[in-house]
Protein backbone atom coordinates (compact mmCIF):
# COMPACT_ATOMS: atom_id res chain seq x y z
CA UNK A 1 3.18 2.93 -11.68
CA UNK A 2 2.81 6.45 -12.86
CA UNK A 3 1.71 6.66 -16.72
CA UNK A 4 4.03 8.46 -18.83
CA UNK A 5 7.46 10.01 -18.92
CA UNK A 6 9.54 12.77 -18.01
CA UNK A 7 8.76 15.27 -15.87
CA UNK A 8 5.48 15.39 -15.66
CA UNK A 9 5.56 11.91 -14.25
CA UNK A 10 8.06 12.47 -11.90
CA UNK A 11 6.43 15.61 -10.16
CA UNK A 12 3.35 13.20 -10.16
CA UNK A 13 5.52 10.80 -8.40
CA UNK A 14 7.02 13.16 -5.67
CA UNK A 15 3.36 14.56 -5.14
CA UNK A 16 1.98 10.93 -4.40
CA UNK A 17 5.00 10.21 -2.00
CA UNK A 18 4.05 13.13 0.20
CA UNK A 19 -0.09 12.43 -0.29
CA UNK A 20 1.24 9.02 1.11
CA UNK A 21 2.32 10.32 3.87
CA UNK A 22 -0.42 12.34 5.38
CA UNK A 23 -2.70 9.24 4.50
CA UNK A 24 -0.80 7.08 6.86
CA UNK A 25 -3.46 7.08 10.25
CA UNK A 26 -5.47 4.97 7.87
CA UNK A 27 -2.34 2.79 5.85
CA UNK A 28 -3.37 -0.24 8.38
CA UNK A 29 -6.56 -0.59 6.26
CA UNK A 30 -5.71 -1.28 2.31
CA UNK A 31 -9.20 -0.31 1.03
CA UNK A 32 -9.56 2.93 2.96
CA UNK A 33 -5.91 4.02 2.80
CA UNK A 34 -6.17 3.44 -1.33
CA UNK A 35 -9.73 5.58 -1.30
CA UNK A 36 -8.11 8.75 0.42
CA UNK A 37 -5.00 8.33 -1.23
CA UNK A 38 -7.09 8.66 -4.72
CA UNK A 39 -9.17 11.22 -3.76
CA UNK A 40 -6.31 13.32 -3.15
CA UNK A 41 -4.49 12.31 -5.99
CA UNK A 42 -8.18 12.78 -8.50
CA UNK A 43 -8.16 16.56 -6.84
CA UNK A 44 -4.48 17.17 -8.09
CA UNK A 45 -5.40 15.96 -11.55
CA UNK A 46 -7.16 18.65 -12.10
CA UNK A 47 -4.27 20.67 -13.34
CA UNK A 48 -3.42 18.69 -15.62
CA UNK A 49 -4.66 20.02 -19.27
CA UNK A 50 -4.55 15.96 -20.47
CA UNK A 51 -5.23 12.61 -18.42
CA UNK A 52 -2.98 11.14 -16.58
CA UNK A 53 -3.26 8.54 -13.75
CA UNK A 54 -1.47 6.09 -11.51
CA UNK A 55 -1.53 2.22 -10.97
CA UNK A 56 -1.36 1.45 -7.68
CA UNK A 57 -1.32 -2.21 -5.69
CA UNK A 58 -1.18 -2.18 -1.53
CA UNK A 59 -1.16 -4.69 0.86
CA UNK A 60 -0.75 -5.29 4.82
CA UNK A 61 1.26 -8.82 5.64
CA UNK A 62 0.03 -9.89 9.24
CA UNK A 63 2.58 -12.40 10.48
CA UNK A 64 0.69 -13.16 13.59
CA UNK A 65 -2.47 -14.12 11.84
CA UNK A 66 -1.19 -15.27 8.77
CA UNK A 67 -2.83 -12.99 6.52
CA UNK A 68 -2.30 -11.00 3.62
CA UNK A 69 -5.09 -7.34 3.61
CA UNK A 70 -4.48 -6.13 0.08
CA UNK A 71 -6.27 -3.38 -2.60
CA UNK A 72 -5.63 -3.05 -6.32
CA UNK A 73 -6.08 0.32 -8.19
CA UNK A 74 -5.63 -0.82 -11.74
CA UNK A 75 -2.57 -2.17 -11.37
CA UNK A 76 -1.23 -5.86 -12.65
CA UNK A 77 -2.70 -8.66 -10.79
CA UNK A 78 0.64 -9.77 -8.52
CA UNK A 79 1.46 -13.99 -8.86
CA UNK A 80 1.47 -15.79 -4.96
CA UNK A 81 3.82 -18.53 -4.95
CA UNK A 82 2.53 -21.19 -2.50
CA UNK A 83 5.43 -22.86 -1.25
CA UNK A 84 3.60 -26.00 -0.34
CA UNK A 85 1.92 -27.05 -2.62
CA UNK A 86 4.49 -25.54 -5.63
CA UNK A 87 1.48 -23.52 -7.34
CA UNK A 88 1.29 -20.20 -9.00
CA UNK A 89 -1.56 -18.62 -8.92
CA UNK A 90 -3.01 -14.66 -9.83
CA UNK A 91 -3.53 -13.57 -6.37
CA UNK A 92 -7.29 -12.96 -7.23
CA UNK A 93 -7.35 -16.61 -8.20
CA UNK A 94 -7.46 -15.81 -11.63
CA UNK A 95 -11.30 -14.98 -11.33
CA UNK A 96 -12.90 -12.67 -13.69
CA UNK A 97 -14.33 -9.84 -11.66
CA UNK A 98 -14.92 -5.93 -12.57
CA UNK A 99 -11.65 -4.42 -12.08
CA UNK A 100 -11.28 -1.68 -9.76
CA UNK A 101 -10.01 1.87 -11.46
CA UNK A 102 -6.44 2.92 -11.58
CA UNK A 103 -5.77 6.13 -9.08
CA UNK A 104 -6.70 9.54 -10.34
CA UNK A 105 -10.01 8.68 -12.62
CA UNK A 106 -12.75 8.57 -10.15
CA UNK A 107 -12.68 11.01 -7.20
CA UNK A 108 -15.08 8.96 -5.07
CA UNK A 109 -14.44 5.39 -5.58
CA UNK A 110 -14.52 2.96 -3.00
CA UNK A 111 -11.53 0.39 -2.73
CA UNK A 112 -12.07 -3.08 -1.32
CA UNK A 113 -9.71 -4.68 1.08
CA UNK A 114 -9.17 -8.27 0.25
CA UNK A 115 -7.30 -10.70 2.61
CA UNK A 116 -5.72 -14.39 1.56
CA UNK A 117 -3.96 -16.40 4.08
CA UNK A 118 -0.26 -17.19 4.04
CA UNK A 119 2.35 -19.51 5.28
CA UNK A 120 5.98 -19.66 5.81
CA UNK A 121 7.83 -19.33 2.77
CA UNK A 122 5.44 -18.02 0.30
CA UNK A 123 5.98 -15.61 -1.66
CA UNK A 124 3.91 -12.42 -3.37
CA UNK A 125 5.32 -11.09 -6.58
CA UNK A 126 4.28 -8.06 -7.74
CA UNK A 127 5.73 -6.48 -11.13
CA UNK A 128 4.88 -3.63 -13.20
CA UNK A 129 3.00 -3.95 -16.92
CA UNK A 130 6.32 -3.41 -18.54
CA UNK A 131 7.57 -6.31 -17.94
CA UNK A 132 5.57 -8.81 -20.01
CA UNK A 133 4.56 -6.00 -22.29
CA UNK A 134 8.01 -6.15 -23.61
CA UNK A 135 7.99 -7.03 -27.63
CA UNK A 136 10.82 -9.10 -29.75
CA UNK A 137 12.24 -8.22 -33.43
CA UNK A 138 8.95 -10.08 -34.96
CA UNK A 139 6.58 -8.05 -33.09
CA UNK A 140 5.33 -10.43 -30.13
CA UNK A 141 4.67 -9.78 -26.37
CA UNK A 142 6.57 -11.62 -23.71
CA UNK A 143 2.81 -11.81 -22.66
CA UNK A 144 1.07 -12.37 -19.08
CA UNK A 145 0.82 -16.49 -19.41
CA UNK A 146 4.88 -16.89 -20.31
CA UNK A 147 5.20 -15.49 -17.23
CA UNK A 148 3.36 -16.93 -14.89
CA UNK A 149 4.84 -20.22 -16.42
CA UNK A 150 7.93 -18.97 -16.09
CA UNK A 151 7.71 -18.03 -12.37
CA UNK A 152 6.30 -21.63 -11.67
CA UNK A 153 9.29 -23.11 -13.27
CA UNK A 154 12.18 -20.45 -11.69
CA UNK A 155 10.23 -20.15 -7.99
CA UNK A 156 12.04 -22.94 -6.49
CA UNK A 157 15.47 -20.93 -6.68
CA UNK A 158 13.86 -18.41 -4.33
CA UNK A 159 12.81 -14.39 -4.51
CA UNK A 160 17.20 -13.43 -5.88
CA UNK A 161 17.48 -15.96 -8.04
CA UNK A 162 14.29 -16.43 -9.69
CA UNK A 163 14.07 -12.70 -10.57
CA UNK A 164 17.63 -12.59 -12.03
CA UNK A 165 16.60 -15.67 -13.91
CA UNK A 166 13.04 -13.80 -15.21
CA UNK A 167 15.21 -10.65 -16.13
CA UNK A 168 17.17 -13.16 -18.14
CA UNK A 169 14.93 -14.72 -20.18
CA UNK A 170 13.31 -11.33 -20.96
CA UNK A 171 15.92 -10.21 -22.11
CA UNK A 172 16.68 -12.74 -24.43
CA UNK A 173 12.88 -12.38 -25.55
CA UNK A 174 13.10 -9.03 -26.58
CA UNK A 175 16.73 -9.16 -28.22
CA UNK A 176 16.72 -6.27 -30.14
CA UNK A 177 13.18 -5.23 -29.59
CA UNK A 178 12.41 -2.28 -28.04
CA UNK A 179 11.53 -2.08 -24.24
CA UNK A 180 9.04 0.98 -24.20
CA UNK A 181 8.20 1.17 -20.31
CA UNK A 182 9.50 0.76 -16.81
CA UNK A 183 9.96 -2.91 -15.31
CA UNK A 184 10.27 -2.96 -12.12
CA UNK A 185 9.96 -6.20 -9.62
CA UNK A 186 9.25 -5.91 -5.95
CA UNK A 187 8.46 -9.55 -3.83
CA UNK A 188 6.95 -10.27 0.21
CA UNK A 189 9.27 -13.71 0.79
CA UNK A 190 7.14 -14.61 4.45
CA UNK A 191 10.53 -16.86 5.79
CA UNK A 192 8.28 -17.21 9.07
CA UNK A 193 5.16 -16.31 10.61
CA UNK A 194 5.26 -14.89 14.36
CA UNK A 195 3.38 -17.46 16.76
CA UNK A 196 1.26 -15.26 19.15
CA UNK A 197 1.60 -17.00 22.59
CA UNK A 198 -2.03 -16.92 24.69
CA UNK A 199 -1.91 -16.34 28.25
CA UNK A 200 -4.44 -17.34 30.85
């Protein structure tokens, strides 16, 4: 998620796609792939005459091992939906811990790779701030907590459904309020995981 407008943000945009690219030896590993791909990005914002930067959340889905490798760069915390067991959680758990900078800010910072495990028919939901950031007529946020409540309740319809059913009710939220930022919605439904068959 790029911060800003216009052109400047979209030439930010294009730049990052192609940075992307020659960072992709390392894309297997979240934690080193997010590390390069800010240190290129912190030597580009140099040129810029005010700050600028770019929220960024990666992650690896192993379907043989049943794992989930993931980084955050400043970005929103994405909701797992555990099929199972019908919770919605944070996929940090909800646990306060130090944040880790958005891309651009610090040149040498070192990205963790986190991993949770998965199983068939879970579901990671990722979103952009814009989304809950969203205020009505009387001033109010849609807020981080109505959402997560509302993907508990709407999760059962599955990844379509439920996010035509989120737009929805954001929509009615903000009415005639003003929506000043991108939303965008992106989901990993795992419909199976890959059994590895052992030989010998």
């Amino acid at each position: 998620d790029v911060m800003g407008h216009g052109m400047r943000a979209s030439l930010l945009a294009a730049f990052l796609r192609g940075l992307m690219e020659q960072v992709t030896p390392v894309a297997g590993d979240p934690g080193t792939f997010m590390k390069n791909l800010n240190a290129g990005l912190a030597r580009a914002m140099k040129q810029y005459e005010y700050g600028i930067f770019v929220t960024a959340f990666y992650m690896v889905a192993d379907i043989r091992e049943g794992v989930v490798r993931y980084t955050n760069a400043g970005h929103p915390d994405p909701m797992v939906i555990w099929s199972n067991q019908r919770v919605v959680t944070q996929l940090n758990g909800g646990k306060q811990r130090k944040k880790a900078p958005a891309l651009g800010l610090l040149k040498d910072y070192k990205y963790s790779t986190n991993l949770i495990k998965i199983a068939e028919n879970d579901i990671v939901f990722c979103f952009t701030d814009g989304l809950y950031e969203v205020m009505n007529g009387e001033g109010r946020i849609f807020g981080r907590n109505r959402l997560q409540d509302l993907t508990r309740e709407k999760c059962v319809l599955g990844p379509e459904a439920m996010f035509e059913e989120i737009l929805l009710e954001v929509r009615r939220f903000y009415g005639t309020g003003e929506v000043k930022d991108d939303i965008c919605l992106l989901s990993m439904h795992v419909r199976r995981l890959q059994s590895v068959v052992k030989k010998g």
